[in-house]
C-alpha atoms as a PDB file:
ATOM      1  CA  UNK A   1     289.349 -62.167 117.438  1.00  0.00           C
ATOM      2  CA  UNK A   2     285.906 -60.763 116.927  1.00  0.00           C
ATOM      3  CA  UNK A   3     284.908 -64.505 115.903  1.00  0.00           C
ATOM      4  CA  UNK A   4     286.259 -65.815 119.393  1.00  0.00           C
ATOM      5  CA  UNK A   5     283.671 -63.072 120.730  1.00  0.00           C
ATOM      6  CA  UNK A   6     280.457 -64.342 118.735  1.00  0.00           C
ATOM      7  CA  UNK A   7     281.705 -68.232 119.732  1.00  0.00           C
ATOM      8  CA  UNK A   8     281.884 -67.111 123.365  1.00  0.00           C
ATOM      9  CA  UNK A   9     278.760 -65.283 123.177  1.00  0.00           C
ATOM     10  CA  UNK A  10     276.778 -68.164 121.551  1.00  0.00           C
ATOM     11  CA  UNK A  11     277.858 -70.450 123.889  1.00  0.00           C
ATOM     12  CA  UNK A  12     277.119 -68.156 126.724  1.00  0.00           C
ATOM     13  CA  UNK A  13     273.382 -67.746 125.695  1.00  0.00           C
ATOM     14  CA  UNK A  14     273.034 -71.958 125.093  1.00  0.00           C
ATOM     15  CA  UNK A  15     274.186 -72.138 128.507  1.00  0.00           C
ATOM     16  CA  UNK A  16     271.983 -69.911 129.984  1.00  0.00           C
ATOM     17  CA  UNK A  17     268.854 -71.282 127.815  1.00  0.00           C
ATOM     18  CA  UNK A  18     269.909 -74.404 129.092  1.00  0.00           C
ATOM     19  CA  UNK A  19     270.041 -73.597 132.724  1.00  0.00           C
ATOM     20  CA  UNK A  20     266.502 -71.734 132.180  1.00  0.00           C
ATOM     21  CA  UNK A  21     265.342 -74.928 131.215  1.00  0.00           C
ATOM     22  CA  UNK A  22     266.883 -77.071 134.074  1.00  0.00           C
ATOM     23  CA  UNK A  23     266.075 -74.629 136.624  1.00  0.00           C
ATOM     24  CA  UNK A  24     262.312 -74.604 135.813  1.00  0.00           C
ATOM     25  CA  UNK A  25     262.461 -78.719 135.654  1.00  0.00           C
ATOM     26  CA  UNK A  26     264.268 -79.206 138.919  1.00  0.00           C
ATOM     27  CA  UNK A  27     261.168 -76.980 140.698  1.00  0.00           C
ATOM     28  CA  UNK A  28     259.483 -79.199 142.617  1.00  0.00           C
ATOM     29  CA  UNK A  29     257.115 -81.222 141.581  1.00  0.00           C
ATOM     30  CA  UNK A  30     258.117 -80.237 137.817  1.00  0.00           C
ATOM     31  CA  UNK A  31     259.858 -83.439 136.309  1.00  0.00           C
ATOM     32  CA  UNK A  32     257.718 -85.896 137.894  1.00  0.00           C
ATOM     33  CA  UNK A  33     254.507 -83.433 136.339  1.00  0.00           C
ATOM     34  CA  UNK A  34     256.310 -84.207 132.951  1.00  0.00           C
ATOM     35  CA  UNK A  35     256.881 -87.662 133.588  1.00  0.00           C
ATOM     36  CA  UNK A  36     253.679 -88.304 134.287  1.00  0.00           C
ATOM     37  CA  UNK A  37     252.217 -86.237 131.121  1.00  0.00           C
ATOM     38  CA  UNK A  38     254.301 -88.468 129.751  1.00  0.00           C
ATOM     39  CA  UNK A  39     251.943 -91.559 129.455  1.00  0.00           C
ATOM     40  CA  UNK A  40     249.094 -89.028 128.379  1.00  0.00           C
ATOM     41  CA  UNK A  41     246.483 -86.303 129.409  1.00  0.00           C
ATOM     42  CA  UNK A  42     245.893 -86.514 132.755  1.00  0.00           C
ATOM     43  CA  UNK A  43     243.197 -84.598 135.365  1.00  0.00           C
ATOM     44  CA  UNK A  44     244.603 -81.916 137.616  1.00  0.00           C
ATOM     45  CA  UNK A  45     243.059 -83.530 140.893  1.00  0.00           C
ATOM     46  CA  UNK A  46     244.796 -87.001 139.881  1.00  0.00           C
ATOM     47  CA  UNK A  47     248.158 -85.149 139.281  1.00  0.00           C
ATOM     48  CA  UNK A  48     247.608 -83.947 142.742  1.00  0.00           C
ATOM     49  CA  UNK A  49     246.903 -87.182 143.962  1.00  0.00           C
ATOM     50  CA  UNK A  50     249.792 -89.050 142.759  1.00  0.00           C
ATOM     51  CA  UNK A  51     252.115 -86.091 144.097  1.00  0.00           C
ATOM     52  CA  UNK A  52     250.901 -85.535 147.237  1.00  0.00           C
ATOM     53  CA  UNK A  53     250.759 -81.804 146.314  1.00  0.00           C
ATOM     54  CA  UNK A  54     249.163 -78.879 147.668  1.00  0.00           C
ATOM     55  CA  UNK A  55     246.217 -77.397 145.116  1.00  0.00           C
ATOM     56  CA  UNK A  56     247.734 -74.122 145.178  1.00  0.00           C
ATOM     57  CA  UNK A  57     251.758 -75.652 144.690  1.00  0.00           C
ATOM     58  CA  UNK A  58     250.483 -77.751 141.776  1.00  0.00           C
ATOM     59  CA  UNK A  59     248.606 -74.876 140.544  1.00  0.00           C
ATOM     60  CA  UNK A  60     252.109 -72.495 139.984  1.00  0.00           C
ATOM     61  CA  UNK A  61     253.959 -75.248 138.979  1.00  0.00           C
ATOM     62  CA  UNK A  62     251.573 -76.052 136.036  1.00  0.00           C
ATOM     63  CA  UNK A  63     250.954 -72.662 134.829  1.00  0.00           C
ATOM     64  CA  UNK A  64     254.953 -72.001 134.802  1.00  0.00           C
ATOM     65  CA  UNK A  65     255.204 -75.148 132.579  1.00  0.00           C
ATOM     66  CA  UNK A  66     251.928 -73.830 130.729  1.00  0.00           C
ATOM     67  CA  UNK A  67     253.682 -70.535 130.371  1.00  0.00           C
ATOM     68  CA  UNK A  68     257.325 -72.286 129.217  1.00  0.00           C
ATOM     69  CA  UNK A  69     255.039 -74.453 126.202  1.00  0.00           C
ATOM     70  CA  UNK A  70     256.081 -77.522 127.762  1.00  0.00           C
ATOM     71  CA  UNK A  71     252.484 -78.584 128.586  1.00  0.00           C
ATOM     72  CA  UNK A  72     249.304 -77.286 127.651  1.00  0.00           C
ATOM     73  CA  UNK A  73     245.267 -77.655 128.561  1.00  0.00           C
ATOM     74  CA  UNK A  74     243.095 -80.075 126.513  1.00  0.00           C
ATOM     75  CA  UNK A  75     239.779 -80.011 125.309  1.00  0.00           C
ATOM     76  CA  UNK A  76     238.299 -81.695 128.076  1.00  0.00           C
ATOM     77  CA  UNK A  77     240.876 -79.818 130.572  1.00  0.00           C
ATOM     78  CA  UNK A  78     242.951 -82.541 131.207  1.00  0.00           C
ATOM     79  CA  UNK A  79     247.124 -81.637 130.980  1.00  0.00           C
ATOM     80  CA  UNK A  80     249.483 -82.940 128.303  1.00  0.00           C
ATOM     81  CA  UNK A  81     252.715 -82.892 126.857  1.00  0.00           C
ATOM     82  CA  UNK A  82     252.434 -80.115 124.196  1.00  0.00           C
ATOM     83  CA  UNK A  83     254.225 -79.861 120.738  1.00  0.00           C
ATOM     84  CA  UNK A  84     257.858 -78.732 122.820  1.00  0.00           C
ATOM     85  CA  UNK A  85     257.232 -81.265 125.657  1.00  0.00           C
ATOM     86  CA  UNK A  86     257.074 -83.953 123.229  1.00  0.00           C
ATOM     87  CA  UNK A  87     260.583 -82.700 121.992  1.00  0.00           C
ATOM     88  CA  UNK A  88     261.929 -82.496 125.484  1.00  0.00           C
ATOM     89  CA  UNK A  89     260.520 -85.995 126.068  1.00  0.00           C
ATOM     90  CA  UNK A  90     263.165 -87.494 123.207  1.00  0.00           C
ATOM     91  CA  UNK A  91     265.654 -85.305 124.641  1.00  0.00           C
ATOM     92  CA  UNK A  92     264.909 -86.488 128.297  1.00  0.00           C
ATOM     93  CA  UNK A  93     264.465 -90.511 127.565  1.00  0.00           C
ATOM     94  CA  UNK A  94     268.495 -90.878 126.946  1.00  0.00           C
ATOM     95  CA  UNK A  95     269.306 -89.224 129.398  1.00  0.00           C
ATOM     96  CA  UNK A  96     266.701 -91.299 132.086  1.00  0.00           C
ATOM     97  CA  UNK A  97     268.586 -94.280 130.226  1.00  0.00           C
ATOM     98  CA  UNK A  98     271.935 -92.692 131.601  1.00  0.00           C
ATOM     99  CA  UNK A  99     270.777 -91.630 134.405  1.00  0.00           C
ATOM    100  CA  UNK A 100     269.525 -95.167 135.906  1.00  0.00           C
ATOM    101  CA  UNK A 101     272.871 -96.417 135.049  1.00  0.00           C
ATOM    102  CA  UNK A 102     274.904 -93.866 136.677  1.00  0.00           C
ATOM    103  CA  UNK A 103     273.102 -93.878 139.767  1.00  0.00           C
ATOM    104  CA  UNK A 104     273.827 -97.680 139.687  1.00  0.00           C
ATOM    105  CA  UNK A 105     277.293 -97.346 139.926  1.00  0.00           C
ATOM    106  CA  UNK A 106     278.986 -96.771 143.528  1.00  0.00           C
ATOM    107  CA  UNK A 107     280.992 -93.256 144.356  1.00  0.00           C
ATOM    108  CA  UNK A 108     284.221 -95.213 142.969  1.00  0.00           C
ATOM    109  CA  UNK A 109     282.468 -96.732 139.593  1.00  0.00           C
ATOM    110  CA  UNK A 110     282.389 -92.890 138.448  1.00  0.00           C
ATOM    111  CA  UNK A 111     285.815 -92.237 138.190  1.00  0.00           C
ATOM    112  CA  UNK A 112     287.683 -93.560 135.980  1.00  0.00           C
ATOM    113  CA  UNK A 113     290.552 -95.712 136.576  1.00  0.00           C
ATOM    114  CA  UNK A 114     293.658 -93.608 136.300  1.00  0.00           C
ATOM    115  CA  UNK A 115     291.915 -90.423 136.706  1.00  0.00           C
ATOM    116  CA  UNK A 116     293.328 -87.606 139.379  1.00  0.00           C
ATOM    117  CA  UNK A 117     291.407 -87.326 142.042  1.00  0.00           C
ATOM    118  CA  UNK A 118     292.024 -83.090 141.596  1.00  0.00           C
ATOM    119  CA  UNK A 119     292.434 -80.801 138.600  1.00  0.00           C
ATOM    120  CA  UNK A 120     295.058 -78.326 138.562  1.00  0.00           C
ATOM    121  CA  UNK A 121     294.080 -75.526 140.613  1.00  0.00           C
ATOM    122  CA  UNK A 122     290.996 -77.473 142.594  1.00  0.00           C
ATOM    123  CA  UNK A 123     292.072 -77.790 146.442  1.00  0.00           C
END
């Protein structure tokens, strides 16, 4: 039983690291900051340019992904993808890959054929 307990509470924790991590991408502005950083180091003002973001919006939204590792300052100031945004990059590419195809497919393409339309309990 106490083994059950340890399972649930791992899994508990890698879901809420994993939410952490979602939530601070799906801030606006975030995700398209990181796919941008993506190609390389780019300047704050032409971050804000290709955003259309407020100074002060792009400001907080940089320092939180400064402050999660997933970016970081160069020597000449420009942002970039740092050590863990690299790693989040490879995570992030198969998922883009899936992604693009799922949004491809119409309401009906994304359930299966044969599957309920309700689980047991779901109204």
């Amino acid at each position: 039983m106490a083994r059950d307990g340890a399972r649930a509470d791992a899994a508990s924790q890698g879901v809420a690291a994993l939410a952490e991590v979602i939530d601070l991408l799906g801030r606006r502005h975030a995700l398209p900051v990181f796919w941008i950083l993506r190609d390389g180091p780019t300047a704050f003002r032409s971050l804000a340019a290709r955003l259309d973001a407020t100074e002060s919006h792009l400001s907080q939204r940089l320092r939180e992904l400064r402050e999660a590792g997933i970016i970081e300052v160069g020597e000449a100031g420009d942002y970039r993808l740092s050590a863990h945004g690299r790693r989040l990059q490879g995570v992030l590419e198969p998922l883009d890959g899936w992604a693009r195809q799922w949004s491809r497919l119409g309401p009906r393409g994304r359930v299966p054929r044969g599957s309920a339309t309700h689980g047991r309990g779901e109204s």
